[in-house]
PDB file of N, CA and C in Angstrom:
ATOM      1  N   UNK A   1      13.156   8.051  28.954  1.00  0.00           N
ATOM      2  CA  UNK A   1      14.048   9.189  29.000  1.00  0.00           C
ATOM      3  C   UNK A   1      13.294  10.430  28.503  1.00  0.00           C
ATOM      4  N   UNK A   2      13.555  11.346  29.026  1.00  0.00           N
ATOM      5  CA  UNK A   2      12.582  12.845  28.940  1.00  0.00           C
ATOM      6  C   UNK A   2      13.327  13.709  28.228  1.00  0.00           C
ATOM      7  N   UNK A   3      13.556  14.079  26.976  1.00  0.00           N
ATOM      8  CA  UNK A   3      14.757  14.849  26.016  1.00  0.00           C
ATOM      9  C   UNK A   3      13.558  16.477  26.799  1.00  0.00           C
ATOM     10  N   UNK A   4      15.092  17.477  26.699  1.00  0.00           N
ATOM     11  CA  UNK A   4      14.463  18.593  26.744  1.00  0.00           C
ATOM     12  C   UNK A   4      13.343  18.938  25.711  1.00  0.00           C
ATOM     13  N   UNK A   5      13.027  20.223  26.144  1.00  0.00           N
ATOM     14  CA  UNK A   5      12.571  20.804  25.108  1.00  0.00           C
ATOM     15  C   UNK A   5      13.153  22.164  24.538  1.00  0.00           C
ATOM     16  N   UNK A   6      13.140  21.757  22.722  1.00  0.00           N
ATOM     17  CA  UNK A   6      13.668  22.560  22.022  1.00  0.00           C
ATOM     18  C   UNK A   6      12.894  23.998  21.819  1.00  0.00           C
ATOM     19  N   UNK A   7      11.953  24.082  21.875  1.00  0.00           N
ATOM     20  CA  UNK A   7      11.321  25.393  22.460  1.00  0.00           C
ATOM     21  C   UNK A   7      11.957  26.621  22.704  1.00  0.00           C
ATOM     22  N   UNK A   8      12.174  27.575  22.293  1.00  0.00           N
ATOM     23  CA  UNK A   8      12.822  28.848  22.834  1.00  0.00           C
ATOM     24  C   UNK A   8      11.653  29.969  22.841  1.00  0.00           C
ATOM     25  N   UNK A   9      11.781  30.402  24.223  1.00  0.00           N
ATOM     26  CA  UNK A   9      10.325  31.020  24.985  1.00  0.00           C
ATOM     27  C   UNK A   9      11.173  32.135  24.418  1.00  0.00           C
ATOM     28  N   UNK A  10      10.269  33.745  23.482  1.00  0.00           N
ATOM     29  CA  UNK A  10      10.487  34.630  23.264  1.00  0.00           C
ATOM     30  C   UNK A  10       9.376  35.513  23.375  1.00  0.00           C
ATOM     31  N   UNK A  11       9.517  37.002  23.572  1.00  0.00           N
ATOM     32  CA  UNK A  11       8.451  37.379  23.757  1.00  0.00           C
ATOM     33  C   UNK A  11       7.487  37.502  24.957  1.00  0.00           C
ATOM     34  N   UNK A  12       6.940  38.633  25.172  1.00  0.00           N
ATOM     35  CA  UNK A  12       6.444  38.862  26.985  1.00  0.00           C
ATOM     36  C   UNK A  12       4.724  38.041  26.794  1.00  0.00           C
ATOM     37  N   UNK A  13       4.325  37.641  25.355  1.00  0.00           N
ATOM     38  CA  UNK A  13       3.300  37.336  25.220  1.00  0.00           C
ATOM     39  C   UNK A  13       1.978  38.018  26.533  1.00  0.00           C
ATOM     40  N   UNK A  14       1.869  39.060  25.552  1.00  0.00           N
ATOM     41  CA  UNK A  14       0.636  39.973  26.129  1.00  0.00           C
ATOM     42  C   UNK A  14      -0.842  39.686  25.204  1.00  0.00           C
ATOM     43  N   UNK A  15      -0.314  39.418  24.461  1.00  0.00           N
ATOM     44  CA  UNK A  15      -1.402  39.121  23.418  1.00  0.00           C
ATOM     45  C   UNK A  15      -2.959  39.201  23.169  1.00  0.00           C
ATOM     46  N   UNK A  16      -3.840  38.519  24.000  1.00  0.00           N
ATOM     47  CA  UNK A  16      -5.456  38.525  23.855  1.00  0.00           C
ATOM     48  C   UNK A  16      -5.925  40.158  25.277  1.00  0.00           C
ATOM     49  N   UNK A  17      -4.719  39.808  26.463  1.00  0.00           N
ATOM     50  CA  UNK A  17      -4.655  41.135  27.116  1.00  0.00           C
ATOM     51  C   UNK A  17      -4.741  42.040  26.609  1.00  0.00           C
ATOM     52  N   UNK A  18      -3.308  42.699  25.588  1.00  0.00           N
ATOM     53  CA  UNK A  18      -3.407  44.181  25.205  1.00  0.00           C
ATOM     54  C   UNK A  18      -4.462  44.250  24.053  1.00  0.00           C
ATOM     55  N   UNK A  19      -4.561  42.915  23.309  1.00  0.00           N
ATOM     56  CA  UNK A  19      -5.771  42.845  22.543  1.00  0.00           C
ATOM     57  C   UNK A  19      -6.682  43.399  23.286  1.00  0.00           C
ATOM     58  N   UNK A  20      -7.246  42.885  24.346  1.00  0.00           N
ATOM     59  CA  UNK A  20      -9.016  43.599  24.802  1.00  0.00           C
ATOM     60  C   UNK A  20      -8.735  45.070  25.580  1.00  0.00           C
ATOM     61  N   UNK A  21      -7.182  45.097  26.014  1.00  0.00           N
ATOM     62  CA  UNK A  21      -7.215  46.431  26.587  1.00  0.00           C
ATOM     63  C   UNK A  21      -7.134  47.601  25.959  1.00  0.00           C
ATOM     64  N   UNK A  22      -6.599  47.469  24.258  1.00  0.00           N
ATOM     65  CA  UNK A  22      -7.130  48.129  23.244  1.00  0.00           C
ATOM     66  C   UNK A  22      -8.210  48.348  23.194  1.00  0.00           C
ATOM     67  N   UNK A  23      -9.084  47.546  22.709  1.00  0.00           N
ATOM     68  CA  UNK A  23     -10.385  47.395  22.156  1.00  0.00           C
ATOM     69  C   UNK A  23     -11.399  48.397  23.535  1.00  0.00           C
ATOM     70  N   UNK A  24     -11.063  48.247  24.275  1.00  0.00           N
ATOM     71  CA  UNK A  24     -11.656  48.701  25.820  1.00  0.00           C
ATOM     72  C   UNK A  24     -10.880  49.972  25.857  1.00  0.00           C
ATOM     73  N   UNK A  25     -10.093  50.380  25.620  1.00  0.00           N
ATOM     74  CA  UNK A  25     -10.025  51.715  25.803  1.00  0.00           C
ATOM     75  C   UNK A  25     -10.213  52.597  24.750  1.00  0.00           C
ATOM     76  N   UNK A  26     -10.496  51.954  23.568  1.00  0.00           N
ATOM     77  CA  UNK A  26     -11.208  52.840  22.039  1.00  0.00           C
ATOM     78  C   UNK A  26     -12.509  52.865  22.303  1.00  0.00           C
ATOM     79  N   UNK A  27     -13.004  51.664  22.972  1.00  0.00           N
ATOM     80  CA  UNK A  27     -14.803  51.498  23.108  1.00  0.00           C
ATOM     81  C   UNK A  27     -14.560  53.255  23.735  1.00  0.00           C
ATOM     82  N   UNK A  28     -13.998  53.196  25.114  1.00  0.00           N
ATOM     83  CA  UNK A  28     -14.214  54.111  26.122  1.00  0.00           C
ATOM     84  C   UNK A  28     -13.635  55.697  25.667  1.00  0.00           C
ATOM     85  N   UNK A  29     -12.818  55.820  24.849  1.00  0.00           N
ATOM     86  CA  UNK A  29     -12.405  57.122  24.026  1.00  0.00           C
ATOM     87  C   UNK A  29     -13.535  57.513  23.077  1.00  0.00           C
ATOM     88  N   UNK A  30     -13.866  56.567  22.355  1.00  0.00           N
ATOM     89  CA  UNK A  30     -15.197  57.080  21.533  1.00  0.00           C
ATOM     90  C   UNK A  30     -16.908  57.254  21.851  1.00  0.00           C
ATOM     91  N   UNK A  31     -16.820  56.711  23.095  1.00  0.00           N
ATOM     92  CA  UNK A  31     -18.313  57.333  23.681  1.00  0.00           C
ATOM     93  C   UNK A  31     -17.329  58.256  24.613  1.00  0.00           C
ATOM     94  N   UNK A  32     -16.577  58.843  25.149  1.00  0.00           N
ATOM     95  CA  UNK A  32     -16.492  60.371  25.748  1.00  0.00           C
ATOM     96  C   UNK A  32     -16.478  60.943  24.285  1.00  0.00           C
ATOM     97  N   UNK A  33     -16.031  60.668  23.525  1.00  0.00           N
ATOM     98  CA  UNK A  33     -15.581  61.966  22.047  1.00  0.00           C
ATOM     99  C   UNK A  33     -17.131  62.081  21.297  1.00  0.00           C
ATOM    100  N   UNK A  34     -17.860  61.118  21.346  1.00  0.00           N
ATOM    101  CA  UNK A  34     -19.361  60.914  20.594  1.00  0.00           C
ATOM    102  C   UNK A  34     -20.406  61.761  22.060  1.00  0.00           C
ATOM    103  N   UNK A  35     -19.758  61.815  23.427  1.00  0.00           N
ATOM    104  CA  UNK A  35     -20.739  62.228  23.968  1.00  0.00           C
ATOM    105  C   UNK A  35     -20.299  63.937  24.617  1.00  0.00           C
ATOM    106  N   UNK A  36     -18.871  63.980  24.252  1.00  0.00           N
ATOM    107  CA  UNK A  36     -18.606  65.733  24.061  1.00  0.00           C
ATOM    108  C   UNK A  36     -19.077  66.118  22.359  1.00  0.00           C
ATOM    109  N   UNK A  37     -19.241  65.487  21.519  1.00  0.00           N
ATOM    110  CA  UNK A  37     -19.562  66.216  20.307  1.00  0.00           C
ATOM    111  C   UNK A  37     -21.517  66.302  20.693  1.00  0.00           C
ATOM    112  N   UNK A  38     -21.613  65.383  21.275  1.00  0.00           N
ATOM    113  CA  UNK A  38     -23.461  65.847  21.717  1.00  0.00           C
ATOM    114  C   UNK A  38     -23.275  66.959  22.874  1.00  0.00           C
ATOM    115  N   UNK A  39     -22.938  67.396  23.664  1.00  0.00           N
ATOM    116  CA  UNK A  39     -22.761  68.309  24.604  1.00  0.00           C
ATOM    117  C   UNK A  39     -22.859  69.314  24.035  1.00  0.00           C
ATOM    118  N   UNK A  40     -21.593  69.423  22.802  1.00  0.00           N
ATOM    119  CA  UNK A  40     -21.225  70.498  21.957  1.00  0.00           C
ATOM    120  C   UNK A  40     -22.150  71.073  20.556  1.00  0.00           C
ATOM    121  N   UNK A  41     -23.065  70.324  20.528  1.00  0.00           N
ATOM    122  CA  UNK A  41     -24.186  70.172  19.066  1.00  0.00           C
ATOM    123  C   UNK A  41     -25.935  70.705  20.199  1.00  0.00           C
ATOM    124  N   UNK A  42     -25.610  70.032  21.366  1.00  0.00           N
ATOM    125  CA  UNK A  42     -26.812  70.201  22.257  1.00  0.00           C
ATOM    126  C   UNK A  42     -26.576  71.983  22.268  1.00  0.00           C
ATOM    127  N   UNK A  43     -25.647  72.451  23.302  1.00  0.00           N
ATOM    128  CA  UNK A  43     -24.970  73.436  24.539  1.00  0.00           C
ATOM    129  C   UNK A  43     -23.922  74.122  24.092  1.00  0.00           C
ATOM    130  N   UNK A  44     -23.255  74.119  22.789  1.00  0.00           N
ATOM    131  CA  UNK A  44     -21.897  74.879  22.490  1.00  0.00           C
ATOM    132  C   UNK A  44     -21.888  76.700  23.149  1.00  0.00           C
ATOM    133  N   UNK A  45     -20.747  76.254  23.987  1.00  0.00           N
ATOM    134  CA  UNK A  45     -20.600  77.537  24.377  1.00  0.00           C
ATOM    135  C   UNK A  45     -20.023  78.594  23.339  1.00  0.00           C
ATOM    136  N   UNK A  46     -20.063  79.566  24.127  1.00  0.00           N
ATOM    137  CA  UNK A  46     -19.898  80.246  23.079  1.00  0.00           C
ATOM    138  C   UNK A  46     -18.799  81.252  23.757  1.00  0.00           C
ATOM    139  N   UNK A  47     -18.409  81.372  24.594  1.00  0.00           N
ATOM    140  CA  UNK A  47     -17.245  82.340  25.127  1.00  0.00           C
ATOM    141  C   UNK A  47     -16.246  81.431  26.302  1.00  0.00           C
ATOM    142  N   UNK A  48     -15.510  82.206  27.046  1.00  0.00           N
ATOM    143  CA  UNK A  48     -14.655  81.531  27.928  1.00  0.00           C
ATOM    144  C   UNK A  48     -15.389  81.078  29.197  1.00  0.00           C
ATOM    145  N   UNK A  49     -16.263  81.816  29.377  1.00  0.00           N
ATOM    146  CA  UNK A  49     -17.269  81.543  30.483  1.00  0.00           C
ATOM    147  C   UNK A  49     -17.966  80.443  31.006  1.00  0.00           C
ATOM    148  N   UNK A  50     -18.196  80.116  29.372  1.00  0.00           N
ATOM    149  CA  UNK A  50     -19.353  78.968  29.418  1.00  0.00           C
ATOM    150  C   UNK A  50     -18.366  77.830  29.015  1.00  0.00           C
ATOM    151  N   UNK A  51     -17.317  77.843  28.521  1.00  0.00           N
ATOM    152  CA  UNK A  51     -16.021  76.974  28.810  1.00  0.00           C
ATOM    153  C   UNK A  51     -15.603  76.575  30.145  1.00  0.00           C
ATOM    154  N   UNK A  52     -15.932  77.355  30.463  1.00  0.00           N
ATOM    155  CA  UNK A  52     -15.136  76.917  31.994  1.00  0.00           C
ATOM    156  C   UNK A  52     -16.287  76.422  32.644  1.00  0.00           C
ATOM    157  N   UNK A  53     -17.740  77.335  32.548  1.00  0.00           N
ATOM    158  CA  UNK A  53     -18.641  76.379  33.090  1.00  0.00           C
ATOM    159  C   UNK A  53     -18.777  75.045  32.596  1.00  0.00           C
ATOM    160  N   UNK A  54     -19.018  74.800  31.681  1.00  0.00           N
ATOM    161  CA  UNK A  54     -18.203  73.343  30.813  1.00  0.00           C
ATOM    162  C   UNK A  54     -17.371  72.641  31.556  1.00  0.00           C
ATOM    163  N   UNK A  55     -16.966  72.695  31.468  1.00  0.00           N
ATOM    164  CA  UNK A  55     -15.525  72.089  32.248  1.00  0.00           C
ATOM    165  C   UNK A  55     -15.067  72.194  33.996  1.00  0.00           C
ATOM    166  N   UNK A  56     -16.076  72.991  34.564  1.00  0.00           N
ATOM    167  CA  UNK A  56     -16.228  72.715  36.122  1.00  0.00           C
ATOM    168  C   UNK A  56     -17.223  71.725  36.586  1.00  0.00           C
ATOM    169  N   UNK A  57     -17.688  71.177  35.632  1.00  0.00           N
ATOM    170  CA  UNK A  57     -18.732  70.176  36.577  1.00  0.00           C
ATOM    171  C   UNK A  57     -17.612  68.821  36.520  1.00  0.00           C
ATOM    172  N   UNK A  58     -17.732  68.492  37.699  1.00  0.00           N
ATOM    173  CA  UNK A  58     -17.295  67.212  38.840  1.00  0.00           C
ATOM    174  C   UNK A  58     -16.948  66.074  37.678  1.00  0.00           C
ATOM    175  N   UNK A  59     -18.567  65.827  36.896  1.00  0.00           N
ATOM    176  CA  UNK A  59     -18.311  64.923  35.976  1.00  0.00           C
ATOM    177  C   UNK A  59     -17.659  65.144  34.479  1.00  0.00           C
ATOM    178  N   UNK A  60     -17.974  66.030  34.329  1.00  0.00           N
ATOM    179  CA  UNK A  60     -16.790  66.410  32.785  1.00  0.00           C
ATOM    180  C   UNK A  60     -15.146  66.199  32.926  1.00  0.00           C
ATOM    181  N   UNK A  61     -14.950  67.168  34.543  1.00  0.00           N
ATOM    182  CA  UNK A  61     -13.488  66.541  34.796  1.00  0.00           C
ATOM    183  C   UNK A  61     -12.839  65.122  34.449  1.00  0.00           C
ATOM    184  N   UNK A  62     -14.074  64.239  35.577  1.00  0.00           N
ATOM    185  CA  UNK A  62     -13.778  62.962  35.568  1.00  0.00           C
ATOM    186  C   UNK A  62     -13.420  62.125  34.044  1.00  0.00           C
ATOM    187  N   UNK A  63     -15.031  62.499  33.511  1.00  0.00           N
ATOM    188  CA  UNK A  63     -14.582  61.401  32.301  1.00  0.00           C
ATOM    189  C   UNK A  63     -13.563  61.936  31.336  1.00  0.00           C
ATOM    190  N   UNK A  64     -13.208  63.057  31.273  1.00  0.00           N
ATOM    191  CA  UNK A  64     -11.448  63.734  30.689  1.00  0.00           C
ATOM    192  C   UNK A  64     -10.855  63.189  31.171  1.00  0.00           C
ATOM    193  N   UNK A  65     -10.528  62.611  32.370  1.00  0.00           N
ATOM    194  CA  UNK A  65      -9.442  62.048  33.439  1.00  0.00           C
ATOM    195  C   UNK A  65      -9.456  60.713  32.712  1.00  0.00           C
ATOM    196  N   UNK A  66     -10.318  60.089  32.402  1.00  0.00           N
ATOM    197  CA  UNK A  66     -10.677  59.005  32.180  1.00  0.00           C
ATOM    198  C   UNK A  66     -10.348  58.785  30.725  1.00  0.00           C
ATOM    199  N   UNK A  67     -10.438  59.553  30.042  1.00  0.00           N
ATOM    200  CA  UNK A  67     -10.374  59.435  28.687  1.00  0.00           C
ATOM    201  C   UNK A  67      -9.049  60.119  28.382  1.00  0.00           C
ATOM    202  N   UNK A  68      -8.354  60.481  29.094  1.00  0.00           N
ATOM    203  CA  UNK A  68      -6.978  60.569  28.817  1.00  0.00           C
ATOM    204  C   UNK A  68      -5.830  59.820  29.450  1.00  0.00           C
ATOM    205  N   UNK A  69      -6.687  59.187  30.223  1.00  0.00           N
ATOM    206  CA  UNK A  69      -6.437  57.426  31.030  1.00  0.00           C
ATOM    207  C   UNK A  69      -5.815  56.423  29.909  1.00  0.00           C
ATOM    208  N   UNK A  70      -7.477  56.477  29.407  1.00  0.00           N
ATOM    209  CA  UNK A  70      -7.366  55.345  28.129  1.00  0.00           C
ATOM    210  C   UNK A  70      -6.406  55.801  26.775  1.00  0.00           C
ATOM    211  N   UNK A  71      -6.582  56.734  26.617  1.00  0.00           N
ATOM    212  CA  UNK A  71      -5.752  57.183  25.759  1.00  0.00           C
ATOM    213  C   UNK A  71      -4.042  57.170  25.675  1.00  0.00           C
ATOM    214  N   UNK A  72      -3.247  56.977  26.730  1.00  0.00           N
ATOM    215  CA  UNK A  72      -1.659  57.119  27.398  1.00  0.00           C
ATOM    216  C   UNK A  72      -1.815  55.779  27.518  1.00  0.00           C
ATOM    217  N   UNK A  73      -2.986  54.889  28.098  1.00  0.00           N
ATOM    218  CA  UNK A  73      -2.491  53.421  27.974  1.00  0.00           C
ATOM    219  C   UNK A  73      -2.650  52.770  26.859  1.00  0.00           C
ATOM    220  N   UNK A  74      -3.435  53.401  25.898  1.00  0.00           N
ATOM    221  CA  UNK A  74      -3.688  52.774  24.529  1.00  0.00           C
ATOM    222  C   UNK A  74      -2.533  53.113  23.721  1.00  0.00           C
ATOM    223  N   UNK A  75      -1.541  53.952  24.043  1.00  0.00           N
ATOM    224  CA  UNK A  75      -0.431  54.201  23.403  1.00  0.00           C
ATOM    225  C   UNK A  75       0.552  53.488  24.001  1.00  0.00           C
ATOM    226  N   UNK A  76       0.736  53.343  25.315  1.00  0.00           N
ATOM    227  CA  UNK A  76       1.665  53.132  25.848  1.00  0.00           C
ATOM    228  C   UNK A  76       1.721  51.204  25.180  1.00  0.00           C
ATOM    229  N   UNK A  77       0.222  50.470  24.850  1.00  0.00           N
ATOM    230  CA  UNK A  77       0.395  49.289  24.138  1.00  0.00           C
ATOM    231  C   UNK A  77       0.908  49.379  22.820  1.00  0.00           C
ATOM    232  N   UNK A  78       0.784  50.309  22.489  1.00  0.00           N
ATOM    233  CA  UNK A  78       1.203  50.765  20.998  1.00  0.00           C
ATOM    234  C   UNK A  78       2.513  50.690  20.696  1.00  0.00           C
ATOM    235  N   UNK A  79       2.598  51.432  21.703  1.00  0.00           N
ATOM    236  CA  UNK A  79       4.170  51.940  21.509  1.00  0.00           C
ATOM    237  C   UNK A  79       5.391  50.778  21.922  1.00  0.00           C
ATOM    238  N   UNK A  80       4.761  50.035  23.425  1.00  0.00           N
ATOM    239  CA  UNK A  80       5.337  49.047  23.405  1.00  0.00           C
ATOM    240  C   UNK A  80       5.883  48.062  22.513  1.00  0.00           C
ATOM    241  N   UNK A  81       4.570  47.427  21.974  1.00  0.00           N
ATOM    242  CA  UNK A  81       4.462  46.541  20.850  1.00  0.00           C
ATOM    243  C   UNK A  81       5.478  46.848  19.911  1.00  0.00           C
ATOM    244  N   UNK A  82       5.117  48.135  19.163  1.00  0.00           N
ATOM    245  CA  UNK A  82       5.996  48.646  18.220  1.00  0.00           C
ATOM    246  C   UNK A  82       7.522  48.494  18.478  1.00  0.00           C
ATOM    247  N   UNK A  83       7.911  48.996  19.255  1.00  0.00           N
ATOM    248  CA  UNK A  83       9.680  48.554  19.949  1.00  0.00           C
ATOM    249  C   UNK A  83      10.084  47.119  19.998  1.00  0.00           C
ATOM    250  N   UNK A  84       9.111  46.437  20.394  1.00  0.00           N
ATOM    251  CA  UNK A  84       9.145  44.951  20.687  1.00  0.00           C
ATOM    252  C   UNK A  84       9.348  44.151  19.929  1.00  0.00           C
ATOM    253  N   UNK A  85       8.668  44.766  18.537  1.00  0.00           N
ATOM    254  CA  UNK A  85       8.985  44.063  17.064  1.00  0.00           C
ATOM    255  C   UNK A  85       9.971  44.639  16.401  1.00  0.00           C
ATOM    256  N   UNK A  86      10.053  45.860  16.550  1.00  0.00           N
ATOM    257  CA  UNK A  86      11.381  46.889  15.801  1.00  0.00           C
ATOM    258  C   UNK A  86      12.128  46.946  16.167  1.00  0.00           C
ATOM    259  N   UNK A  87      12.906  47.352  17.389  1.00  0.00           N
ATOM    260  CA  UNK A  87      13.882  47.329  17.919  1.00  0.00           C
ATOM    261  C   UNK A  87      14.236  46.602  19.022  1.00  0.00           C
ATOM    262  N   UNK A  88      15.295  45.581  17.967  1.00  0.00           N
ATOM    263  CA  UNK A  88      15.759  44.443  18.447  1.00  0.00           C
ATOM    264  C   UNK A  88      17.163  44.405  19.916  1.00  0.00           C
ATOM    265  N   UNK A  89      17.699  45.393  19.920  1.00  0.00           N
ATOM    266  CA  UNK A  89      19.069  45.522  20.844  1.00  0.00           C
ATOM    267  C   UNK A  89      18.336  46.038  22.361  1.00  0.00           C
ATOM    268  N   UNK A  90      18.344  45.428  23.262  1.00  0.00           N
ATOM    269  CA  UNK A  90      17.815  45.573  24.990  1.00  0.00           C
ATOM    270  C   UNK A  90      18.305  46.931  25.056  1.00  0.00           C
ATOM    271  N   UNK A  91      19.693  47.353  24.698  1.00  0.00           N
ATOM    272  CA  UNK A  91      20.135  48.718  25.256  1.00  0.00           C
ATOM    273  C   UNK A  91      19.867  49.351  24.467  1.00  0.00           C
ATOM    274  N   UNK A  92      18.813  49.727  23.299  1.00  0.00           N
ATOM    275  CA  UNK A  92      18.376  50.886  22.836  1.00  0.00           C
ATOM    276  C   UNK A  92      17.103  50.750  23.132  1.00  0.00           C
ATOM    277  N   UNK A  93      16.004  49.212  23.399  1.00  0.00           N
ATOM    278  CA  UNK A  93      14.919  49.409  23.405  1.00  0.00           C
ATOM    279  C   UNK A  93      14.233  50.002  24.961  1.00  0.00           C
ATOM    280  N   UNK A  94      15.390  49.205  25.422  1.00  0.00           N
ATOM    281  CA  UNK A  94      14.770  49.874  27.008  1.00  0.00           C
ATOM    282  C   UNK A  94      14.454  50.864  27.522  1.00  0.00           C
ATOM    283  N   UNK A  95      15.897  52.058  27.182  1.00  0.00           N
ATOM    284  CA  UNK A  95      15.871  53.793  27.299  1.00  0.00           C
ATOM    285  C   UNK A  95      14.463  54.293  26.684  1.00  0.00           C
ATOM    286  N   UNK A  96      14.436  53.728  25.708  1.00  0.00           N
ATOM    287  CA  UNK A  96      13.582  54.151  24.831  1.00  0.00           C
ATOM    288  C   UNK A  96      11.947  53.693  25.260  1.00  0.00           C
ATOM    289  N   UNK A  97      11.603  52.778  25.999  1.00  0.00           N
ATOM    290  CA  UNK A  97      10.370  52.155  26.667  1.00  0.00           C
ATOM    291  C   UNK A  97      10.615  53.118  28.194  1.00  0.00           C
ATOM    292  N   UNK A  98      11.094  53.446  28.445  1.00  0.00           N
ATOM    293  CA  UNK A  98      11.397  53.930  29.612  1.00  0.00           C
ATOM    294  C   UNK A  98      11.304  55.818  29.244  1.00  0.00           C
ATOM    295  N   UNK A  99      11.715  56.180  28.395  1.00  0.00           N
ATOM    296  CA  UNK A  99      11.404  57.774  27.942  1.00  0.00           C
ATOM    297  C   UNK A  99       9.911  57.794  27.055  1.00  0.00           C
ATOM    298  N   UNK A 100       9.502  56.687  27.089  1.00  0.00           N
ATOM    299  CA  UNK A 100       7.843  56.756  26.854  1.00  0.00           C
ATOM    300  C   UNK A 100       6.844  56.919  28.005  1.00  0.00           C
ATOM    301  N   UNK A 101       6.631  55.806  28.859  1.00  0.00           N
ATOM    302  CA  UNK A 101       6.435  55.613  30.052  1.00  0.00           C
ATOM    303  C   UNK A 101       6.325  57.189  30.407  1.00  0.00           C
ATOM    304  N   UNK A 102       7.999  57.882  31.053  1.00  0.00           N
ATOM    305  CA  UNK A 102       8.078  58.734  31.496  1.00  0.00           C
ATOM    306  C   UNK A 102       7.428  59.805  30.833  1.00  0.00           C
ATOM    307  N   UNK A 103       7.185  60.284  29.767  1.00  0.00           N
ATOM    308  CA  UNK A 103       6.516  61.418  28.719  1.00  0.00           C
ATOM    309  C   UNK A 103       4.880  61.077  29.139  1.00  0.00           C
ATOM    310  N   UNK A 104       4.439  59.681  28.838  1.00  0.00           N
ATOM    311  CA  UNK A 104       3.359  59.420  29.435  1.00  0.00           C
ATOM    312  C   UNK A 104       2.595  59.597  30.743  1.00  0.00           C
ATOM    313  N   UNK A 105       3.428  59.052  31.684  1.00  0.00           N
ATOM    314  CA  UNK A 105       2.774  60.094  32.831  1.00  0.00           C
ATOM    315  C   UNK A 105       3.339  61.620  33.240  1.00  0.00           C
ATOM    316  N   UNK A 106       3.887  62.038  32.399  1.00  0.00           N
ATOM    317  CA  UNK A 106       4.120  63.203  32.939  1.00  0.00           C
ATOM    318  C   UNK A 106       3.163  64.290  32.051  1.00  0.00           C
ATOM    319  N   UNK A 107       2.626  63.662  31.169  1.00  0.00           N
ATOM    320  CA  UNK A 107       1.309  64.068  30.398  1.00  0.00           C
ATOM    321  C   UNK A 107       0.331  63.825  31.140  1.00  0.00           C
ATOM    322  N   UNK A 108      -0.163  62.941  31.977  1.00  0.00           N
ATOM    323  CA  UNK A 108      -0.901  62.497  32.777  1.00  0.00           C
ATOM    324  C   UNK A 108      -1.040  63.042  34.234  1.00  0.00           C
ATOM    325  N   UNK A 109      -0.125  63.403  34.833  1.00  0.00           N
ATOM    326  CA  UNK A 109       0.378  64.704  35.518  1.00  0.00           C
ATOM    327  C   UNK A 109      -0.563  65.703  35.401  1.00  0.00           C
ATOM    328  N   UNK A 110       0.357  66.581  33.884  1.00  0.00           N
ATOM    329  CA  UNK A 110      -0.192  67.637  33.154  1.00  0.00           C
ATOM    330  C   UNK A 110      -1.930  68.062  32.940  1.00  0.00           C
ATOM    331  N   UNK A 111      -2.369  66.567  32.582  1.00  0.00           N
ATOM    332  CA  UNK A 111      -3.308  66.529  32.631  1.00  0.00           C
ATOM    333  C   UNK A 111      -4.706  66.660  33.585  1.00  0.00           C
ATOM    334  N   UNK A 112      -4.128  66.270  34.835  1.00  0.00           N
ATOM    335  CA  UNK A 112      -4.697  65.866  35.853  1.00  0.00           C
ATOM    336  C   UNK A 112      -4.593  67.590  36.838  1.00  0.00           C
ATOM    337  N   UNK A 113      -3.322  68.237  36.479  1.00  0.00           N
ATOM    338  CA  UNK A 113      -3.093  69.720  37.114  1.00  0.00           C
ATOM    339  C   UNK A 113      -3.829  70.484  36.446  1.00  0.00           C
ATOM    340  N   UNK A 114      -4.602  69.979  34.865  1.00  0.00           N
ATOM    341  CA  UNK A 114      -4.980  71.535  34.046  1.00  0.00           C
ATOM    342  C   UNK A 114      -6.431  71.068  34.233  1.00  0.00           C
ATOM    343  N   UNK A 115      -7.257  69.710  35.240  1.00  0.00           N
ATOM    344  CA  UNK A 115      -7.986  69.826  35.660  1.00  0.00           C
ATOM    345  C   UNK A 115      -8.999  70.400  36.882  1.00  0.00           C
ATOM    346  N   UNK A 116      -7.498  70.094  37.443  1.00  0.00           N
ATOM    347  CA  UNK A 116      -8.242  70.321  39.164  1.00  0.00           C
ATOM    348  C   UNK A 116      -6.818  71.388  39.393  1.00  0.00           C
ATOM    349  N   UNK A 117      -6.401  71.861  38.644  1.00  0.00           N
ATOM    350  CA  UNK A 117      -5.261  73.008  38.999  1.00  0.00           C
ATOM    351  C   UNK A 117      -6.125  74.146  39.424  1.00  0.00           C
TER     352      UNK A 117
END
């Protein structure tokens, strides 16, 4: 005879995932931030000019794009998590995972228009 099991599955278990997708998007935030503070120690501009020349090359865009990539998803695990353990009631945590999300890409948006705007 096969008795159930007493087991009660809780939890979206993301675990060793958002683990490395952390870890992988701090690796990737801190060599853009370690390799704009060398840009800036090499080349610091010094007016709006050389700001913008700064900031028009193809690849500076990109890895900003990129590093504000990692950054909205490194929160967005954050933030998840955090709700997941704190707030226990579906109808407050959801609105509330859902007006993150939304703030998140609409920063991401923002972000992406004050590049190539």
């Amino acid at each position: 005879m096969v008795r159930p099991s007493k087991l009660a599955v809780t939890g979206a278990h993301y675990g060793l995932k958002d683990w490395l997708t952390q870890r992988v998007t701090a690796v990737l935030m801190t060599l853009y931030l370690i390799g704009f503070a060398i840009v800036l120690c090499v080349a610091a501009p010094q007016d709006y000019a050389a700001w913008k020349a700064l900031s028009g090359h193809q690849g500076v865009r990109i890895a900003t794009l990129v590093f504000f990539i990692c950054l909205f998803w490194h929160a967005w695990i954050g933030m998840r998590n955090i709700l997941m353990d704190y707030v226990h009631p579906v109808a407050i945590r959801l609105p509330v995972q859902i007006a993150v999300i939304t703030a998140l890409l609409f920063y991401l948006v923002w972000v992406a228009d004050i590049l190539w705007g």
